[in-house]
Protein backbone atom coordinates (compact mmCIF):
# COMPACT_ATOMS: atom_id res chain seq x y z
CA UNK A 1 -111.09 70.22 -67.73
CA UNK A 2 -110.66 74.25 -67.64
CA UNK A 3 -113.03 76.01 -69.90
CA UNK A 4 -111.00 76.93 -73.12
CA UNK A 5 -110.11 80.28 -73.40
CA UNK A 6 -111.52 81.61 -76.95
CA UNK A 7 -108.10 83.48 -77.85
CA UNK A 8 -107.17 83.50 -81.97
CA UNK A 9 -103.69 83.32 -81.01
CA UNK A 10 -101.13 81.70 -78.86
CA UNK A 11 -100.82 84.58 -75.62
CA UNK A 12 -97.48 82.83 -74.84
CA UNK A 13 -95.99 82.82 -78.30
CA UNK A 14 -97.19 86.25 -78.70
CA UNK A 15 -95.38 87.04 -74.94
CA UNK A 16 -92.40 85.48 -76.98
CA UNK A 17 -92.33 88.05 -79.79
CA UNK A 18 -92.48 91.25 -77.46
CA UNK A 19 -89.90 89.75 -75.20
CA UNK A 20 -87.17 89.17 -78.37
CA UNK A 21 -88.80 92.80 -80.05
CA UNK A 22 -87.66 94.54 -76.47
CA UNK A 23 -84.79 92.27 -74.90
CA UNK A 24 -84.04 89.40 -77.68
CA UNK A 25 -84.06 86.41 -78.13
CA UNK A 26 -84.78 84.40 -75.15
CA UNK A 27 -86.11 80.61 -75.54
CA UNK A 28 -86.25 79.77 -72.11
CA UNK A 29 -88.93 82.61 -71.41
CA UNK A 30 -91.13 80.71 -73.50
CA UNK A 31 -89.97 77.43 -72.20
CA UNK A 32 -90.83 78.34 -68.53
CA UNK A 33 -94.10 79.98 -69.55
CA UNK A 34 -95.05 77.11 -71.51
CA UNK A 35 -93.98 74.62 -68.68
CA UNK A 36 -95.76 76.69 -65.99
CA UNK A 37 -99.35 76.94 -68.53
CA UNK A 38 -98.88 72.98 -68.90
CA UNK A 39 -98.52 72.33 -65.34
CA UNK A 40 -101.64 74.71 -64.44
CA UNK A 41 -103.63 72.50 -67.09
CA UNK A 42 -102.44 69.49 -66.12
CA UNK A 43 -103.08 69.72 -62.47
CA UNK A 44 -106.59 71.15 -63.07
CA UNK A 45 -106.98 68.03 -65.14
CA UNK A 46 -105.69 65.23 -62.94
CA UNK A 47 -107.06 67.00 -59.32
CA UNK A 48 -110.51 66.85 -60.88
CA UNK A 49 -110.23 62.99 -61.56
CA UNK A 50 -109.19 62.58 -57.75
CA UNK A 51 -111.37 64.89 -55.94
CA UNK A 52 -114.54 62.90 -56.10
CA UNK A 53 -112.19 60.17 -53.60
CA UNK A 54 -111.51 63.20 -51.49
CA UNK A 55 -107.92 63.29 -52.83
CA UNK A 56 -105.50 66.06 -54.31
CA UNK A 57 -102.84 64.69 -56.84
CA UNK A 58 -100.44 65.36 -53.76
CA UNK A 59 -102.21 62.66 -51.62
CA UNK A 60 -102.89 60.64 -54.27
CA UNK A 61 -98.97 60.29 -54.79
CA UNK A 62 -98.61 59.75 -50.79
CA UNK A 63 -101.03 57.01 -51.40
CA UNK A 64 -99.20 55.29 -54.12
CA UNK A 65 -96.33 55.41 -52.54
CA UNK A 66 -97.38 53.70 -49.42
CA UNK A 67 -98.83 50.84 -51.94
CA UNK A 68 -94.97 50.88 -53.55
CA UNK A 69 -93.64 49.79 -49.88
CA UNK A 70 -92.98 46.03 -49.05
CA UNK A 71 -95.46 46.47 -45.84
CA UNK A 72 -97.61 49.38 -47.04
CA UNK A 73 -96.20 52.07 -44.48
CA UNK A 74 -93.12 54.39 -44.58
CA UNK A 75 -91.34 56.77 -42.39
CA UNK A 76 -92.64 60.19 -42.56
CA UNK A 77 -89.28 61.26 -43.66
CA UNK A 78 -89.03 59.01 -46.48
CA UNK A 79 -92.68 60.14 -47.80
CA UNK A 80 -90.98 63.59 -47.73
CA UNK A 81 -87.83 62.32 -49.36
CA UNK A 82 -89.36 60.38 -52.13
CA UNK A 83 -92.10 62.82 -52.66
CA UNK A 84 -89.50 65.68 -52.85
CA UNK A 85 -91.68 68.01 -50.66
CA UNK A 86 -90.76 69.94 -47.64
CA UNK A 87 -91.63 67.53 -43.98
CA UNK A 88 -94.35 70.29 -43.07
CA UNK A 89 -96.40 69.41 -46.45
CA UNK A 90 -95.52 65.52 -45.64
CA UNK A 91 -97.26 65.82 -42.01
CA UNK A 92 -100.29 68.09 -43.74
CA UNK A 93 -100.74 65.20 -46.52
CA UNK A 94 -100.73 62.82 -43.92
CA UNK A 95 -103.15 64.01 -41.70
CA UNK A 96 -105.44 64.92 -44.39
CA UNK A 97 -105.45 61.28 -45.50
CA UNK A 98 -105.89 59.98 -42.06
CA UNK A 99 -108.88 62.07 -41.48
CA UNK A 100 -110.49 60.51 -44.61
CA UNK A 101 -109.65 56.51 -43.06
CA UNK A 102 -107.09 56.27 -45.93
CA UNK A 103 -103.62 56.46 -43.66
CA UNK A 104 -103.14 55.71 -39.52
CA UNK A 105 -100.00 56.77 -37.86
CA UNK A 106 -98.37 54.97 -35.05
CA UNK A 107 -94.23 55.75 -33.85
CA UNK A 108 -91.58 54.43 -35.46
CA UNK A 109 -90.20 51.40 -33.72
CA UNK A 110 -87.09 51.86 -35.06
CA UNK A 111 -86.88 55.22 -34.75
CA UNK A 112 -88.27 56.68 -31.39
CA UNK A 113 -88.46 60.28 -32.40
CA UNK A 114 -89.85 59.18 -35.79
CA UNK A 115 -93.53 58.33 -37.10
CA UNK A 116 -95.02 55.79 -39.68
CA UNK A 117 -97.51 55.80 -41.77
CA UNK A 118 -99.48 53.16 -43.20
CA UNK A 119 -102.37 52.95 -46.08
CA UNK A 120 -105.37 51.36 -44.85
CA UNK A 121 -107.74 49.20 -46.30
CA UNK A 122 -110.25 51.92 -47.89
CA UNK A 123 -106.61 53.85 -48.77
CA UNK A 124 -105.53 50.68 -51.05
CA UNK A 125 -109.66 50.83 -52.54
CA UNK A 126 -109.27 54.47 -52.86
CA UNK A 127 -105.93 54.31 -54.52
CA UNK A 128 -106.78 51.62 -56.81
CA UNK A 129 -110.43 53.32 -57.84
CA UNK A 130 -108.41 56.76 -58.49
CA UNK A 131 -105.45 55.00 -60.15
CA UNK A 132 -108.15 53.62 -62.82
CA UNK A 133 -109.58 57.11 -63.38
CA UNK A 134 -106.47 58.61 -64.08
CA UNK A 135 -104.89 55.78 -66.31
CA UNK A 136 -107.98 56.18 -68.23
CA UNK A 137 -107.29 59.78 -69.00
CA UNK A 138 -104.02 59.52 -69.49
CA UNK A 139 -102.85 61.52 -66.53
CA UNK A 140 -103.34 63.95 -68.83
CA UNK A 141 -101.26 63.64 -71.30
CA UNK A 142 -104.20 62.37 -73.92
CA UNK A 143 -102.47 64.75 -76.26
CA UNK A 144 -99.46 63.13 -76.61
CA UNK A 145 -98.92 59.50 -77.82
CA UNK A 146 -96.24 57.18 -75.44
CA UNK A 147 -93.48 57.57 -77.52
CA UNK A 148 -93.83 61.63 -76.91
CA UNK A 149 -94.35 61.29 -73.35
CA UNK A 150 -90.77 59.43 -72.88
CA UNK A 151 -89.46 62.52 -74.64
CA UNK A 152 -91.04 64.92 -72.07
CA UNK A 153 -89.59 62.86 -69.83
CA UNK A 154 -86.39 62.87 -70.83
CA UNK A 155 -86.01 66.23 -71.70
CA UNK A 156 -86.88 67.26 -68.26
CA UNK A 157 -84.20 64.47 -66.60
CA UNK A 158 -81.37 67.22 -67.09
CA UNK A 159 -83.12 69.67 -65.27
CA UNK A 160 -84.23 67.67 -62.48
CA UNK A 161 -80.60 66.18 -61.96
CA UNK A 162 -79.44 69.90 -62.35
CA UNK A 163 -81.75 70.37 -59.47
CA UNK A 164 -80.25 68.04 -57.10
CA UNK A 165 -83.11 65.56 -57.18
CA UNK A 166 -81.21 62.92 -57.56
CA UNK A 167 -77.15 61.46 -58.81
CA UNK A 168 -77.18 60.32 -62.50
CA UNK A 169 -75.07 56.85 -62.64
């Protein structure tokens, strides 16, 4: 967890007051500063949990979504498609995790331009161990009880549809 900064007031909240003293009232300044703050802390938290297995929170998603496939392996394309992230980042994640002997690659046979890649043995191990950890901590989220978490998470839905991540229906 990030040392605690030793501040006797909230810097973002105070932001918030200059901002409406000089331009007005703006909640979504605050919003996205607040959102930006929580996903710095967050990140810190989670990536320390995972980097004793070697892992980011970026390959740790890569992993559990090879584990979500019926055969354990995916299309690099789909990685990049369900993890949202450009195919340049999908292709770095990968190779990462196959240097570690937690992914192998082999081509597509459906696809002859197109690559696969599947979680190994030690990947599922790894996955599992790290998946523990996190649950354990919450992902984070320690602060907030389930109930609260379901609101964060559908308060951001909007956004994310807004976004183009995915069709609402």
């Amino acid at each position: 967890m990030p040392k605690p900064l030793s501040l006797s007031f909230d810097p973002i909240a105070r932001a918030d007051e200059l901002w409406k003293q000089r331009w007005g009232s703006v909640p979504s300044m605050a919003a996205i500063t607040s959102i930006m703050r929580a996903h710095q802390i967050l990140l810190a938290e989670v990536d320390a949990v995972v980097r004793p297995y070697g892992l980011t929170f970026a390959r740790y998603e890569a992993l559990v979504l090879l584990t979500f496939s019926r055969k354990g392996e995916l299309p690099m394309s789909k990685i990049g498609e369900r993890l949202m992230v450009h195919p340049t980042s999908v292709t770095n994640t990968i190779d990462r995790l196959m240097r570690a002997g937690l992914v192998a690659k082999r081509p597509n046979p459906n696809d002859g331009r197109g690559t696969l890649a599947s979680i190994t043995d030690k990947g599922r191990e790894v996955c599992e161990a790290a998946t523990r950890d996190l649950m354990a901590m919450d992902f984070g989220f320690g602060a907030y009880d389930d109930e609260e978490c379901r609101e964060i998470f559908a308060l951001l839905r909007p956004l994310r549809v807004a976004a183009g991540d995915f069709k609402e229906g």
